[in-house]
N, C-alpha and C. Protein backbone atom coordinates (compact mmCIF):
# COMPACT_ATOMS: atom_id res chain seq x y z
N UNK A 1 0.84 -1.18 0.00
CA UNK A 1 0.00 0.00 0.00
C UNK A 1 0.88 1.25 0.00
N UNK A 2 0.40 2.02 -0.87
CA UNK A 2 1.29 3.45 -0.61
C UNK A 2 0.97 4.43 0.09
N UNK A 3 2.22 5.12 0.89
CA UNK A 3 2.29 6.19 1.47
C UNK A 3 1.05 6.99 1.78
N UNK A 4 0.45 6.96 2.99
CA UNK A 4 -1.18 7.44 2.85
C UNK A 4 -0.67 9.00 3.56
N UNK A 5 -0.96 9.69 3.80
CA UNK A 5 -1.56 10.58 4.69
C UNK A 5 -2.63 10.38 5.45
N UNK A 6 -2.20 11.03 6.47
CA UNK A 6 -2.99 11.06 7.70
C UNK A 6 -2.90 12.19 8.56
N UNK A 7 -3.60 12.94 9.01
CA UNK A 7 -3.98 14.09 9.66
C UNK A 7 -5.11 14.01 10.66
N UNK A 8 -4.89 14.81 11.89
CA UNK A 8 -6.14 15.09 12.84
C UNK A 8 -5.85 16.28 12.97
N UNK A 9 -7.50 17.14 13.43
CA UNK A 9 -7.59 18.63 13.38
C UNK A 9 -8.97 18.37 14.89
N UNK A 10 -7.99 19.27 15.54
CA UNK A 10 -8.92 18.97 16.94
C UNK A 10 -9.84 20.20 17.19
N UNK A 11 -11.06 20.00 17.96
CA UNK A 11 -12.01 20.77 18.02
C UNK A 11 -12.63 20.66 19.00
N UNK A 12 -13.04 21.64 20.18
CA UNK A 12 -13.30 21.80 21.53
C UNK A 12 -14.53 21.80 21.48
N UNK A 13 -15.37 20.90 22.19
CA UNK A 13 -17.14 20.44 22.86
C UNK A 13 -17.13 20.56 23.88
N UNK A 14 -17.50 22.05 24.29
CA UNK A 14 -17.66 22.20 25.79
C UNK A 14 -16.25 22.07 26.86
N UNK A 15 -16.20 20.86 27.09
CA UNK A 15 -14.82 20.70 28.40
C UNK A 15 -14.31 19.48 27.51
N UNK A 16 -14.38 18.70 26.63
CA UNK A 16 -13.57 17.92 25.68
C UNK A 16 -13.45 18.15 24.35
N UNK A 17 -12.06 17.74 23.94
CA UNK A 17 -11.17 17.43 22.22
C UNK A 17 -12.28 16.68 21.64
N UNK A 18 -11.94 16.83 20.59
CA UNK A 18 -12.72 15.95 19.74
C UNK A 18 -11.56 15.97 18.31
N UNK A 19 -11.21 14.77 17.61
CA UNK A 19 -10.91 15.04 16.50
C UNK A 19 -11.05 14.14 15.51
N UNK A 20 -10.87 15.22 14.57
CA UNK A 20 -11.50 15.43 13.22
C UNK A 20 -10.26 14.37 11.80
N UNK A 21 -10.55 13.69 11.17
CA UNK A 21 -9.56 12.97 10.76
C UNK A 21 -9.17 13.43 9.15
N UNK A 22 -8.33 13.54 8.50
CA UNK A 22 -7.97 14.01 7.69
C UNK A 22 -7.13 12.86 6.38
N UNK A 23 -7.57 12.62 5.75
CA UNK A 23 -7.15 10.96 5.29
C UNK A 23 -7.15 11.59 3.72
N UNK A 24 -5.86 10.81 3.05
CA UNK A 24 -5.92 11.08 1.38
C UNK A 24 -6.55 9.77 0.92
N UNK A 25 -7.21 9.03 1.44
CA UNK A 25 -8.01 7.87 0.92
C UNK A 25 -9.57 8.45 0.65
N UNK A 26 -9.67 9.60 1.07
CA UNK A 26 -11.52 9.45 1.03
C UNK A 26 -11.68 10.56 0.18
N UNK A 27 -10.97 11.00 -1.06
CA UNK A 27 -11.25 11.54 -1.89
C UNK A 27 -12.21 12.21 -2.37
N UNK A 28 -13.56 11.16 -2.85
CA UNK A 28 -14.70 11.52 -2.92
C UNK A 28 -15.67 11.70 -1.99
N UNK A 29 -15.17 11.57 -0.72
CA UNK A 29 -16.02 12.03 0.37
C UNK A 29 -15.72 13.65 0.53
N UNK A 30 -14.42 13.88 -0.02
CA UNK A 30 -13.61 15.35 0.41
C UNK A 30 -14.45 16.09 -1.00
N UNK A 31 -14.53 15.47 -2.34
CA UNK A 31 -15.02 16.39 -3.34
C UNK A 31 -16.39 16.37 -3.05
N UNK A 32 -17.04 15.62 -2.20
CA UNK A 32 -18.49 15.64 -2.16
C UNK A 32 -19.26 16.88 -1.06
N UNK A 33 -18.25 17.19 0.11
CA UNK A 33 -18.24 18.13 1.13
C UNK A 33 -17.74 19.05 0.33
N UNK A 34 -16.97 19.66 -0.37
CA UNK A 34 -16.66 21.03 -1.02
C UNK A 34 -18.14 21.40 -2.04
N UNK A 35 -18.08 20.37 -2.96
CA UNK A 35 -19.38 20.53 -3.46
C UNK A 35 -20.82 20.95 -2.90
N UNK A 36 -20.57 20.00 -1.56
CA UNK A 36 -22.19 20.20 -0.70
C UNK A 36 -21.85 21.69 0.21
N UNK A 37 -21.13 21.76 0.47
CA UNK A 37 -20.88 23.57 0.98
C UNK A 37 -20.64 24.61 -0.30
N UNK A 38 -21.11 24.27 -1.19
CA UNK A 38 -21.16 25.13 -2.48
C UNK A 38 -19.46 26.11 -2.33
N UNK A 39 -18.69 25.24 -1.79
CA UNK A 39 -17.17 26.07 -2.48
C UNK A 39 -16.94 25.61 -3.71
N UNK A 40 -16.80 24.53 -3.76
CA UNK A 40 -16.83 23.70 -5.23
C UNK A 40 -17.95 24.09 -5.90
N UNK A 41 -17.86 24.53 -7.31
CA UNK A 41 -18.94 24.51 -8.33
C UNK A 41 -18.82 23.83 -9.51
N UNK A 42 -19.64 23.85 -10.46
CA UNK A 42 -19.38 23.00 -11.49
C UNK A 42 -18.14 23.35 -12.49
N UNK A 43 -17.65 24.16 -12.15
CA UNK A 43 -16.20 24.64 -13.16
C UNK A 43 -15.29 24.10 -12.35
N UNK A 44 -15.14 24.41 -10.73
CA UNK A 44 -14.04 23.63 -10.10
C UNK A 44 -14.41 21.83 -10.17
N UNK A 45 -15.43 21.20 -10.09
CA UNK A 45 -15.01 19.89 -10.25
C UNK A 45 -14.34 19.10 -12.11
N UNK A 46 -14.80 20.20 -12.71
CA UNK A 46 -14.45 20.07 -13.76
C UNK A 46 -13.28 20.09 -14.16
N UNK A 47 -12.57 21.24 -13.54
CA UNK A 47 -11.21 21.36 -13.92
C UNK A 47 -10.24 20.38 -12.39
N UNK A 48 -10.70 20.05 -11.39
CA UNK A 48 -10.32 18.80 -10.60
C UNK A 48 -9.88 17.77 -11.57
N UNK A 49 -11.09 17.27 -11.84
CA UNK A 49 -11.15 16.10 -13.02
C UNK A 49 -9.94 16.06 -13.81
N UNK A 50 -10.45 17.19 -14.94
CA UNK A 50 -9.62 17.21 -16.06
C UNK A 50 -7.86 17.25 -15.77
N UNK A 51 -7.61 18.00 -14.57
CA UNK A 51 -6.17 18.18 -14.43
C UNK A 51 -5.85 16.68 -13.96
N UNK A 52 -6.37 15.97 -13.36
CA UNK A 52 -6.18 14.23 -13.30
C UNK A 52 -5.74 13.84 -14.13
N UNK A 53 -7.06 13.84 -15.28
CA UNK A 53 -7.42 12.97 -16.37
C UNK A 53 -6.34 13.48 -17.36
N UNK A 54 -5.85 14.54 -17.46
CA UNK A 54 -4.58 14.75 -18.24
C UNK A 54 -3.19 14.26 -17.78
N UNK A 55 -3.49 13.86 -16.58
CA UNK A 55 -1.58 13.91 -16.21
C UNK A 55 -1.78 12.16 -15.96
N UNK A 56 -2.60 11.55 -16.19
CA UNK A 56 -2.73 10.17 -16.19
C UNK A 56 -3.68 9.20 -16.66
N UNK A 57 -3.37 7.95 -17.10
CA UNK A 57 -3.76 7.07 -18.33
C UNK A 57 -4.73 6.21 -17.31
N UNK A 58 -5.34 5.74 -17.53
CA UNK A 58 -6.11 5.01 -16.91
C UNK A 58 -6.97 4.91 -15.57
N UNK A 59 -7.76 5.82 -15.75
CA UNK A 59 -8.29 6.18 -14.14
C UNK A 59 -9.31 5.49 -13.93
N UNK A 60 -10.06 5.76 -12.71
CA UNK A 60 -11.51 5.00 -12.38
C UNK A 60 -12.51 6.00 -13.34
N UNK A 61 -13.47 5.38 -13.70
CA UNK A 61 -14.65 5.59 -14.32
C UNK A 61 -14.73 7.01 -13.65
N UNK A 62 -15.43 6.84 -12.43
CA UNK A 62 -15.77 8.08 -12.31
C UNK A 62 -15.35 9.46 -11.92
N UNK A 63 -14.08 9.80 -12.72
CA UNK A 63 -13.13 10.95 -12.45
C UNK A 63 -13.79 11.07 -14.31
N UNK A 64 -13.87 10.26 -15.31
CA UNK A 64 -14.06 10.78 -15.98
C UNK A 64 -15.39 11.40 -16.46
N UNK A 65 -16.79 10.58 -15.16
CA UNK A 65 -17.66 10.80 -14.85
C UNK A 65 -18.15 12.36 -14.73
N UNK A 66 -16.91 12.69 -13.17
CA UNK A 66 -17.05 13.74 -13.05
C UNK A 66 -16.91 15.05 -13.88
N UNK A 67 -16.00 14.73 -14.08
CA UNK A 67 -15.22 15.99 -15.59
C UNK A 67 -16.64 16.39 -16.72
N UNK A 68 -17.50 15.27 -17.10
CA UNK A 68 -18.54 15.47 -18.03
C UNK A 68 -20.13 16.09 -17.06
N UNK A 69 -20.13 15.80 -15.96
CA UNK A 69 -21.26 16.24 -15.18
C UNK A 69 -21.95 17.39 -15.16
N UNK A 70 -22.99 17.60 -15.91
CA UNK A 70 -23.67 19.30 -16.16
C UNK A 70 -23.94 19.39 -14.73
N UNK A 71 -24.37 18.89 -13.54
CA UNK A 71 -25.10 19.71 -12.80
C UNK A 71 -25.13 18.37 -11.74
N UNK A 72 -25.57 19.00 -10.15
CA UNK A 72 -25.39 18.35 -9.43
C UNK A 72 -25.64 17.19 -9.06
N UNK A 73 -26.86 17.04 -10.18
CA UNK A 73 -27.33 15.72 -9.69
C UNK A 73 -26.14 14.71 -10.57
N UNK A 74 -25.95 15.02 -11.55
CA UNK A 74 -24.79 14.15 -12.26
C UNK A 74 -23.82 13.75 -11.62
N UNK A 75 -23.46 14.89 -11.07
CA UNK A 75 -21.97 14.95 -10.48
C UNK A 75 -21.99 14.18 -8.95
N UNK A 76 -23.46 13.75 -8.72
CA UNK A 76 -23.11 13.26 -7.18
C UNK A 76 -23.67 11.65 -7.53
N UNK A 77 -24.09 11.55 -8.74
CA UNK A 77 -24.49 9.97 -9.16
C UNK A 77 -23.06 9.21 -9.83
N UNK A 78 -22.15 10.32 -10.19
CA UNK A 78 -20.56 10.08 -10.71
C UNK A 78 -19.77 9.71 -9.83
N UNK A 79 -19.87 10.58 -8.54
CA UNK A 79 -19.29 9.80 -7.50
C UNK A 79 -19.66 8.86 -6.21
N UNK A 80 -20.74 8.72 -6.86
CA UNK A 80 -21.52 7.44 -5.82
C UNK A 80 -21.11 6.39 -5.26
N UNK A 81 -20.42 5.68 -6.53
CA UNK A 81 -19.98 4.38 -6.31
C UNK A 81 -18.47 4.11 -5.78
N UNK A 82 -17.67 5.63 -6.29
CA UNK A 82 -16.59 6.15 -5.50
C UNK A 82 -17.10 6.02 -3.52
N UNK A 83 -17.70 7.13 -3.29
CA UNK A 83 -18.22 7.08 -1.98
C UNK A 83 -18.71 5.74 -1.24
N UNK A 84 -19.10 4.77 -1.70
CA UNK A 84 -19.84 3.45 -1.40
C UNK A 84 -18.33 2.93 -1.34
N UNK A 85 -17.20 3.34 -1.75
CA UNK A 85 -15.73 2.32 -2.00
C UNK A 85 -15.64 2.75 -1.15
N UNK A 86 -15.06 3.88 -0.43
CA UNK A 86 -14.39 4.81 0.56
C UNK A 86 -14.96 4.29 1.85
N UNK A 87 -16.33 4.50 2.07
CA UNK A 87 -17.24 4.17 3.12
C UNK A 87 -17.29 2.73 3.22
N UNK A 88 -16.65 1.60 3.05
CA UNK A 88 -16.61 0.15 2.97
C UNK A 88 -15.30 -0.19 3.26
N UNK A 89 -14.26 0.72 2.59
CA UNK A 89 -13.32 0.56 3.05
C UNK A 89 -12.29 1.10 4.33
N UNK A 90 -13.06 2.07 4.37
CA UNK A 90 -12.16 2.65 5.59
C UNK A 90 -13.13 2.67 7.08
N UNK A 91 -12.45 2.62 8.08
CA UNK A 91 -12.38 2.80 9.24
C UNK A 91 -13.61 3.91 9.63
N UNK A 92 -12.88 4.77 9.45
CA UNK A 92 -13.00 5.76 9.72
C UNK A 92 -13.80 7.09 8.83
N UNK A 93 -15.13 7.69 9.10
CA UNK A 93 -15.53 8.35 8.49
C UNK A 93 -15.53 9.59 8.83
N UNK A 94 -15.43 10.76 8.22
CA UNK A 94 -15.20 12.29 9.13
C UNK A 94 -16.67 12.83 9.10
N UNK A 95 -16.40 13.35 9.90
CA UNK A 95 -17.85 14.23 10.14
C UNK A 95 -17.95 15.56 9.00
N UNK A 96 -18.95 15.25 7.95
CA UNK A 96 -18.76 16.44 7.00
C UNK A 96 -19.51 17.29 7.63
N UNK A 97 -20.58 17.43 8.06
CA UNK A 97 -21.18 18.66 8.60
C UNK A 97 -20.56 19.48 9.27
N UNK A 98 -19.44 18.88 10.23
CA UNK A 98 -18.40 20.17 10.56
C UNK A 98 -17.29 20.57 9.41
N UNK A 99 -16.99 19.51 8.35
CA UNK A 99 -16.55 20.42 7.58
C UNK A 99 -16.91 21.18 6.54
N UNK A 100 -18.23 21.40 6.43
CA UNK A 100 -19.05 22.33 5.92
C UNK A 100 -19.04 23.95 6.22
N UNK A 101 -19.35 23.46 7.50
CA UNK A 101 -18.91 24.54 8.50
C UNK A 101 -17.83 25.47 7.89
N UNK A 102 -16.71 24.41 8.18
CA UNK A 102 -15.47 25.11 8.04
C UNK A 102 -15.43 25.80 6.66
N UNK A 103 -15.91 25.53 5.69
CA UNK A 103 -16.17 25.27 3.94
C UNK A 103 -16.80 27.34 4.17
N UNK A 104 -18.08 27.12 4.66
CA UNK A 104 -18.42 28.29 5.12
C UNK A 104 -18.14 29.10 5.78
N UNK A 105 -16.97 28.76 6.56
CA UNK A 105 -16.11 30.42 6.81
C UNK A 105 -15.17 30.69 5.84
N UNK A 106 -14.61 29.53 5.43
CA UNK A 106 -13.43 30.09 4.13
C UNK A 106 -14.43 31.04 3.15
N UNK A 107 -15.37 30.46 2.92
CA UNK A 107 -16.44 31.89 1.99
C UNK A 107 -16.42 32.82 2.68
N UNK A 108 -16.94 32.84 4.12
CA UNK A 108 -16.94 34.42 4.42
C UNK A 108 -15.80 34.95 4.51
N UNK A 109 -14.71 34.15 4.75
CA UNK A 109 -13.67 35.03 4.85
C UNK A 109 -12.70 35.60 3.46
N UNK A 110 -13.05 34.85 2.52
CA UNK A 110 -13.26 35.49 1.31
C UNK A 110 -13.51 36.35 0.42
N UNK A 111 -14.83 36.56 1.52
CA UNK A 111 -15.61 37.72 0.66
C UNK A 111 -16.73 36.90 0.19
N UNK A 112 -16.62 35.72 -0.43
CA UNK A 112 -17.71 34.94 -0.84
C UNK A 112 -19.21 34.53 -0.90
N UNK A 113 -19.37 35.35 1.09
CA UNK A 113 -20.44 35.15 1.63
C UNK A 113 -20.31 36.15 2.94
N UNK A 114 -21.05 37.50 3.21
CA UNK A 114 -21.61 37.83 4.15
C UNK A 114 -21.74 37.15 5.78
N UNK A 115 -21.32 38.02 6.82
CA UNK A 115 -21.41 37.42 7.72
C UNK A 115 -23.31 36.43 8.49
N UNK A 116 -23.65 37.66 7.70
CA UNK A 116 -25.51 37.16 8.34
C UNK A 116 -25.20 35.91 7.02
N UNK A 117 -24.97 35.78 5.90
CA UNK A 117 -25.11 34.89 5.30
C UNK A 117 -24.39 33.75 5.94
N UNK A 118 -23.50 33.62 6.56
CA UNK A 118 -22.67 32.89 7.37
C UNK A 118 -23.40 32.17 8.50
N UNK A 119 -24.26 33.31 9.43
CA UNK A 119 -25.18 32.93 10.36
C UNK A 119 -26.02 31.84 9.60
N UNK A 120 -26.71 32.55 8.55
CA UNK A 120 -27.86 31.91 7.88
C UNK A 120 -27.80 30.16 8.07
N UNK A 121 -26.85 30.30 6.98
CA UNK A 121 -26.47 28.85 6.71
C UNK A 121 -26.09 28.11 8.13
N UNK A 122 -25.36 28.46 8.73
CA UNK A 122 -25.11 27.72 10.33
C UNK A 122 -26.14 27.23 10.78
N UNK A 123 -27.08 28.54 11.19
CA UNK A 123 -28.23 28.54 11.85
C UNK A 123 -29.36 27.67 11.17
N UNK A 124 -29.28 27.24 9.83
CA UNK A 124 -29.97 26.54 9.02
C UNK A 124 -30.07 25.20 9.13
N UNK A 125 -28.64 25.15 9.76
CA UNK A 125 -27.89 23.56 9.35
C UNK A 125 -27.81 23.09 11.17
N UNK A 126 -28.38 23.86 11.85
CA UNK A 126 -28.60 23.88 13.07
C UNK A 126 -29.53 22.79 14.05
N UNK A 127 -29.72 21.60 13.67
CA UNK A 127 -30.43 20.73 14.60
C UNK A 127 -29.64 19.23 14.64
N UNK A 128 -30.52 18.60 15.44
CA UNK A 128 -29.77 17.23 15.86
C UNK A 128 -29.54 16.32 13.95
N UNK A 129 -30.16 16.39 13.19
CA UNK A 129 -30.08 15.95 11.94
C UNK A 129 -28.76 15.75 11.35
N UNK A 130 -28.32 17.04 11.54
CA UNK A 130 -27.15 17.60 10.58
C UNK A 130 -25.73 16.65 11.29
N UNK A 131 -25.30 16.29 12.58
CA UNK A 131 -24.69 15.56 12.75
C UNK A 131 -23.33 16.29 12.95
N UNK A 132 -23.73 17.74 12.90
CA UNK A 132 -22.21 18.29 13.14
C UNK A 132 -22.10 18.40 14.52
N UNK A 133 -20.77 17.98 15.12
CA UNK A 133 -20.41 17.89 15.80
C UNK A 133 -20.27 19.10 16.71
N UNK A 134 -19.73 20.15 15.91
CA UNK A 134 -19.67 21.51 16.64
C UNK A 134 -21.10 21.79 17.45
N UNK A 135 -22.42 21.14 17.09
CA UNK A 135 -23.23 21.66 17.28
C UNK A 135 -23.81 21.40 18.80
N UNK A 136 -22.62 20.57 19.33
CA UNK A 136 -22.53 20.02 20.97
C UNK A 136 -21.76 20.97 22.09
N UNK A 137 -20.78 22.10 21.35
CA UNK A 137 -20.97 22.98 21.82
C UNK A 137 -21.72 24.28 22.22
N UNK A 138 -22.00 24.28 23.57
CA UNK A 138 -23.05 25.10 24.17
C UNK A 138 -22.55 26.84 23.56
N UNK A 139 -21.71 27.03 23.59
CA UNK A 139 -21.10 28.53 23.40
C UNK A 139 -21.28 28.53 22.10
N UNK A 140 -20.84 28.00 21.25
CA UNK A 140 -21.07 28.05 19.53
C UNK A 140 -22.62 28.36 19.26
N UNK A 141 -23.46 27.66 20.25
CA UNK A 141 -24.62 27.43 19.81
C UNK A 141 -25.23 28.86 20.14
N UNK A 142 -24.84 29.32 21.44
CA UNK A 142 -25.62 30.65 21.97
C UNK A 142 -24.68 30.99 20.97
N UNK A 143 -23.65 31.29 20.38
CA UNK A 143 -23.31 32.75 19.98
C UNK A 143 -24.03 32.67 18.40
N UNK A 144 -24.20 31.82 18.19
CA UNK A 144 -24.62 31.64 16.29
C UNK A 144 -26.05 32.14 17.12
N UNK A 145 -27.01 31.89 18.06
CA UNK A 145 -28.79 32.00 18.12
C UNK A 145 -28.32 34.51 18.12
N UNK A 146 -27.48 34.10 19.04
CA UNK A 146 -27.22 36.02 19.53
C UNK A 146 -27.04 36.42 18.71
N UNK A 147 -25.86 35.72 17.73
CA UNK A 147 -25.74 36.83 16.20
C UNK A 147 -27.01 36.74 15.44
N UNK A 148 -27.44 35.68 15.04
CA UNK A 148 -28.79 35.50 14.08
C UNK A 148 -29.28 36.60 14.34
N UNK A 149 -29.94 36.23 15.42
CA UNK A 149 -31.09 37.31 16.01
C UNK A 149 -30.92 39.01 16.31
N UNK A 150 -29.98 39.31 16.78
CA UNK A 150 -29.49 40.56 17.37
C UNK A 150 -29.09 41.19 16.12
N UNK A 151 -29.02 41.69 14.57
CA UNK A 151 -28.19 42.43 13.31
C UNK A 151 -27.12 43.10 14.47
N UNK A 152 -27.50 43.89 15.33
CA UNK A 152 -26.42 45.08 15.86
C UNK A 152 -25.17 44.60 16.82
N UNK A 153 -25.35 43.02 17.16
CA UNK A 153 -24.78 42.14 17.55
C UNK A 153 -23.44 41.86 16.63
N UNK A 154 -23.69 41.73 15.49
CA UNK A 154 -23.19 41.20 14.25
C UNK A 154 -22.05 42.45 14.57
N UNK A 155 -22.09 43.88 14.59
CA UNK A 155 -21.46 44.79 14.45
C UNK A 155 -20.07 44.60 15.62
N UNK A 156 -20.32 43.97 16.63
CA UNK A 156 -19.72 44.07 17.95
C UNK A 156 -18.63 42.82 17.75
N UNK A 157 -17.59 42.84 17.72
CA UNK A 157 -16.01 41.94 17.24
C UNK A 157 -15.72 41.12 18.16
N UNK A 158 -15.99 41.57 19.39
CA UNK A 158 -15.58 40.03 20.39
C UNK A 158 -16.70 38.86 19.74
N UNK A 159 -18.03 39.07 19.80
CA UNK A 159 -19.14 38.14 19.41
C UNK A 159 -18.11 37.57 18.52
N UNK A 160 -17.79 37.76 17.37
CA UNK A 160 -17.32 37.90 15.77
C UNK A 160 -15.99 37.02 16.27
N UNK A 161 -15.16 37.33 16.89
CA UNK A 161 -14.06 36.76 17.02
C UNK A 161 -13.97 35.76 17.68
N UNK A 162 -14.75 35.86 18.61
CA UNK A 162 -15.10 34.17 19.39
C UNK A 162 -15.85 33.27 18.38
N UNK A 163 -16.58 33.79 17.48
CA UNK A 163 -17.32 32.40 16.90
C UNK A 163 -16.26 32.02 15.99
N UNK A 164 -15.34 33.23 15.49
CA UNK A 164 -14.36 32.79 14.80
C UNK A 164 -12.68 31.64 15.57
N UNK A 165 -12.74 31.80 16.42
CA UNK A 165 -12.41 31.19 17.01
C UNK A 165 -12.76 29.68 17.29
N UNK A 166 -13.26 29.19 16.97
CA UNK A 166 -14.79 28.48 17.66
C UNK A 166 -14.51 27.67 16.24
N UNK A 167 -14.47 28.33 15.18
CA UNK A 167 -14.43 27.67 13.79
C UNK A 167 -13.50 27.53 13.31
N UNK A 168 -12.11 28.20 13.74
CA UNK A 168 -11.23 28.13 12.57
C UNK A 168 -10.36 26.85 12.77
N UNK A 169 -10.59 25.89 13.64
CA UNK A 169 -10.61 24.47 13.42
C UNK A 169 -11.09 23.55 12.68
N UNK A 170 -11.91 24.37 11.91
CA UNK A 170 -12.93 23.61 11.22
C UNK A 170 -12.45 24.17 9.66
N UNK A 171 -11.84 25.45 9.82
CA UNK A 171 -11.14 25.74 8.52
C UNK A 171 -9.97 25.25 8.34
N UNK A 172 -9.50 25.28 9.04
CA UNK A 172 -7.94 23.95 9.08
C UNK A 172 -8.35 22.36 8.43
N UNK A 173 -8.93 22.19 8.62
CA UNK A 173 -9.60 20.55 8.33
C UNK A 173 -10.31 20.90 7.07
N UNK A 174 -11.04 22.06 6.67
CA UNK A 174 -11.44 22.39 4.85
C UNK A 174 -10.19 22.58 4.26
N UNK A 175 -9.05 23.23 4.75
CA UNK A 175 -7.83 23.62 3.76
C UNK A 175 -7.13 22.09 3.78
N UNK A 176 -7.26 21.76 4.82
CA UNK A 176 -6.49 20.20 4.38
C UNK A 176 -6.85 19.14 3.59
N UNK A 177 -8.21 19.09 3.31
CA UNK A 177 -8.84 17.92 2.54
C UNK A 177 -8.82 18.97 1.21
N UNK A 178 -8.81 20.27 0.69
CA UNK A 178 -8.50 20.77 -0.31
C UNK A 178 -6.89 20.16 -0.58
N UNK A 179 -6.05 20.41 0.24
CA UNK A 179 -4.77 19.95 -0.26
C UNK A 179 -4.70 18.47 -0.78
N UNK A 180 -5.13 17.80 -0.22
CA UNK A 180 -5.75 16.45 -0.53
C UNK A 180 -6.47 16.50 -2.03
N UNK A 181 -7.05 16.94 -2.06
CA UNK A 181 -7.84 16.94 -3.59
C UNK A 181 -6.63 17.21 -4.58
N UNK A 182 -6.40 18.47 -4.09
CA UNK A 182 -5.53 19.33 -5.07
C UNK A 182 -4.54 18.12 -5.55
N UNK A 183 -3.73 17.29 -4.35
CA UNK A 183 -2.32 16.86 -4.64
C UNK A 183 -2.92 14.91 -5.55
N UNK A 184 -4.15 15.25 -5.47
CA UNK A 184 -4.75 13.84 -5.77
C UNK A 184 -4.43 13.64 -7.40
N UNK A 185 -3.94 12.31 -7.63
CA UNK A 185 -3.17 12.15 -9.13
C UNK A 185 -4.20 11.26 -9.66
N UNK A 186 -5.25 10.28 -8.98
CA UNK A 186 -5.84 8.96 -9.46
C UNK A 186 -5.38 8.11 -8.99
């Protein structure tokens, strides 16, 4: 077996660590979370693909799947059977809803997306369903309900800097499974 990578990115619940696993095996679990936090769009999985599919002869089906995919539903039936490999084979599955999260501050901090737009989506993705983990912290949780609610809240930088705080563990673990994609050959 070759040289894997492996990474953990730790993240505070209340009075315990928690961490977050970072693996160059789960590929299409990593293009499927960029995609589902709308950082990825249909031009970036495209040109993912294609820069593969050029620098090497013989890939799995669905890299070339992906590269042809008009639209989301294509593109997540392309890597299906990818995801069903990943999830069978490994151990270990990461929690995408926190790295969604994280997906969504690299937008706001971008420029990409507005801070209330930031709330929005949090606050959206906000119940026992979603499975993110962050969402077991009590402080994350009051400060995302205070900003939602309060606009003049939003203005005030400690609020702002603690939730940023709070997340940018979660952006560490989006920039790493990007590096992962990025350095991914087939």
């Amino acid at each position: 077996m070759e040289n894997q990578f492996q990474d953990f990115i730790q993240i505070h619940l209340n009075d315990r660590k928690v961490l977050i696993m970072c693996k160059d095996t789960l590929v299409a679990h990593y293009l499927h979370t960029a995609v589902s936090s709308e950082y990825y769009v249909k031009k970036d999985w495209e040109e993912w693909a294609d820069r593969i599919i050029m620098n090497k002869e013989n890939l799995d089906m669905w890299i070339y799947d992906v590269s042809i995919a008009k639209n989301l539903e294509e593109f997540f039936s392309a890597i299906y059977p990818q995801l069903c490999q990943e999830y069978f084979e490994e151990d270990d599955v990461y929690s995408e809803p926190d790295i969604i999260i994280g997906y969504y501050y690299i937008m706001y901090k971008e420029g990409r997306m507005t801070l209330f737009e930031l709330l929005s989506r949090v606050n959206d993705d906000d119940d026992a369903s979603s499975g993110a983990m962050l969402y077991r912290n009590k402080r994350f949780k009051e400060l995302i309900h205070k900003l939602f609610k309060d606009i003049l809240l939003q203005q005030e930088m400690q609020y702002v800097k603690e939730l940023e705080t709070i997340i940018a563990p979660l952006e560490k673990a989006a920039f790493r499974q990007q590096k992962i994609l990025e350095n991914y050959k087939g």
